[in-house]
Protein backbone atom coordinates (compact mmCIF):
# COMPACT_ATOMS: atom_id res chain seq x y z
CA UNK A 1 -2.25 17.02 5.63
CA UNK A 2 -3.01 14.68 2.79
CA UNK A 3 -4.35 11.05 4.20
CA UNK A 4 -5.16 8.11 2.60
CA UNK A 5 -6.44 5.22 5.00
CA UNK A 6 -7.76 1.87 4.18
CA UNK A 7 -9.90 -0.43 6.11
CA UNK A 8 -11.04 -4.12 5.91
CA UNK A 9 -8.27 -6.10 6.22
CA UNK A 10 -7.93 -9.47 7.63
CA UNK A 11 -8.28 -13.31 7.53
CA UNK A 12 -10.16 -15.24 4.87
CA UNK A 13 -10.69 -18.61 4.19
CA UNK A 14 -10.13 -19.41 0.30
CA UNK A 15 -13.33 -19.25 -1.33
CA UNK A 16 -14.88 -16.08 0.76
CA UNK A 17 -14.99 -12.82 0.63
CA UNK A 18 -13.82 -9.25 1.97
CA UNK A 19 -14.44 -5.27 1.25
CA UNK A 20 -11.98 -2.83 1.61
CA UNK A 21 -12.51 0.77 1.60
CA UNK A 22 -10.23 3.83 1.29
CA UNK A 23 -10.88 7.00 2.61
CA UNK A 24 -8.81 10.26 1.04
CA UNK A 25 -8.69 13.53 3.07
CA UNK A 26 -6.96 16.62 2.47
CA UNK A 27 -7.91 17.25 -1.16
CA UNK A 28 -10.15 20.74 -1.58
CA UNK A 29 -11.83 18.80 -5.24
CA UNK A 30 -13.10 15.63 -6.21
CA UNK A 31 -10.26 13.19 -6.87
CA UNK A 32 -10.94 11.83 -10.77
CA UNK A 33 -8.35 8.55 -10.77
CA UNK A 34 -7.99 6.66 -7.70
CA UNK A 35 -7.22 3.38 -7.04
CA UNK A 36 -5.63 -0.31 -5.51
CA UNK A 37 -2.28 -1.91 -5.58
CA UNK A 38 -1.04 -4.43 -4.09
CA UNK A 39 2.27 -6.40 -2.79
CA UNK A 40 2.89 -9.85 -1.69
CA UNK A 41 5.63 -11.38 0.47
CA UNK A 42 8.61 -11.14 -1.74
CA UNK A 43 6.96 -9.56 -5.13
CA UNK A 44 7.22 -6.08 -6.79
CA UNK A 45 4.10 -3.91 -5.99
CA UNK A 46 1.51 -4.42 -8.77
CA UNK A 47 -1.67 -2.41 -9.70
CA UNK A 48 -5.11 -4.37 -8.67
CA UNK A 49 -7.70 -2.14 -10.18
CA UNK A 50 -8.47 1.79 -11.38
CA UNK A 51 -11.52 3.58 -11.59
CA UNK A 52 -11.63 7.25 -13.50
CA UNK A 53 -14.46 9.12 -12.83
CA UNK A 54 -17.88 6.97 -11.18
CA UNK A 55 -17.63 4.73 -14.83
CA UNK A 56 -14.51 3.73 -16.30
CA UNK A 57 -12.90 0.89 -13.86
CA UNK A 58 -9.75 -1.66 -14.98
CA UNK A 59 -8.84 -4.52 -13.59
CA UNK A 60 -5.92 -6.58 -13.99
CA UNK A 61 -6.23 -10.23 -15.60
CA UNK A 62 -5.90 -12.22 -12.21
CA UNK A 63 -8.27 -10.07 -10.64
CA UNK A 64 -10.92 -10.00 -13.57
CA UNK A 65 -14.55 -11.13 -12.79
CA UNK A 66 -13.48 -11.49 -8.95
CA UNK A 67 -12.56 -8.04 -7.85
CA UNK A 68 -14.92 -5.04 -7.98
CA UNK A 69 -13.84 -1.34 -7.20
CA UNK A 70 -16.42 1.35 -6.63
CA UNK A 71 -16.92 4.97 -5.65
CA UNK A 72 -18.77 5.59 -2.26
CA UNK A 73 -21.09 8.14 -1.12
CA UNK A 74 -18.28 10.43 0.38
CA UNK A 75 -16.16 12.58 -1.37
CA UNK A 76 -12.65 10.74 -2.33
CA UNK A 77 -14.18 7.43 -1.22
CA UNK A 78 -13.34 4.09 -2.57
CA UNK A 79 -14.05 0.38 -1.99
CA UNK A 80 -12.76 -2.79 -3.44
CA UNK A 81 -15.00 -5.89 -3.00
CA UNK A 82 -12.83 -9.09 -3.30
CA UNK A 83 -14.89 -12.59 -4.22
CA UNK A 84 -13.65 -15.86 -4.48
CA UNK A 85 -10.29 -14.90 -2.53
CA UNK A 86 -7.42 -17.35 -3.66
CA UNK A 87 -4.25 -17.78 -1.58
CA UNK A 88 -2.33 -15.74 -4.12
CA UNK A 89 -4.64 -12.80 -3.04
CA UNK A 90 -2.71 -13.12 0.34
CA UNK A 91 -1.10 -8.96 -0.12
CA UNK A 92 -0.87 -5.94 1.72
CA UNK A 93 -3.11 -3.94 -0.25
CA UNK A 94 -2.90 -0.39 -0.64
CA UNK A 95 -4.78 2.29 -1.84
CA UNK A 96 -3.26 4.90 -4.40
CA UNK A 97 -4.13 8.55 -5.92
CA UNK A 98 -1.93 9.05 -9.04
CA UNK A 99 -0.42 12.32 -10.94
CA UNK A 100 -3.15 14.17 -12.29
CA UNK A 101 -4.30 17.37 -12.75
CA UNK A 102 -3.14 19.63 -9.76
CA UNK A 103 -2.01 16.38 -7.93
CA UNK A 104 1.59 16.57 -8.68
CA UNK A 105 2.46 13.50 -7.20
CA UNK A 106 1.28 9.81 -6.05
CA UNK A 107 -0.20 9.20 -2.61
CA UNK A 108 -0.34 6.08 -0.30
CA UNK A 109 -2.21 4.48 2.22
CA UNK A 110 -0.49 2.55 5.05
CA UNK A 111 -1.99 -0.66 3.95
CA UNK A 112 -4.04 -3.09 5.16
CA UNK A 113 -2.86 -6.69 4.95
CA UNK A 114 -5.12 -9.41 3.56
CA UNK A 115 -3.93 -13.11 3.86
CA UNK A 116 -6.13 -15.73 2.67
CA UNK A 117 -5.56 -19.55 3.65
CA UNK A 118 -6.06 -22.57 1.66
């Protein structure tokens, strides 16, 4: 009984801002990597940003300087604050546990769509 859900989804004018969050359940440790991808209307699923540990985050270039993940006070917690939102932000976004240690295997979220308009 593994579950991954997101929250925070919704409409945003271009130029404003929105915080997602993920919540992970179903784990009996601390998850290390966790987190965001995304996939827009007629693109390949692409990774948004990573964060290892409470330090070591990534990003990827058109998300740099914008996008901020973080850890949250919960166990398995994770947010995403998006600034500046750009209609090419307009995704479902998704939130993602990788292979790693005894996690044999990638989780999911359901999604939660974001759609930004110019």
């Amino acid at each position: 009984q593994v579950q991954l859900v997101e929250s925070g989804g919704g409409l945003v004018q271009a130029g404003g801002s929105r915080r997602l969050s993920c919540a992970a359940s179903g784990f009996a440790f601390s998850i290390n990597d966790m987190g965001w991808y995304r996939q827009a209307p007629g693109k390949q699923r692409e990774l948004v940003a990573t964060i290892s540990g409470g330090y070591s985050t990534n990003y990827a270039d058109s998300v740099k300087g914008r996008f901020t993940i973080s850890r949250g006070n919960a166990k398995n917690t994770i947010y995403l604050q998006m600034n500046s939102l750009k209609p090419e932000d307009t995704a479902v976004y998704y939130c993602n546990i990788p292979p790693q240690g005894w996690v044999r295997r990638d989780y999911w979220g359901q999604g939660t769509q974001v759609t930004v308009s110019s």
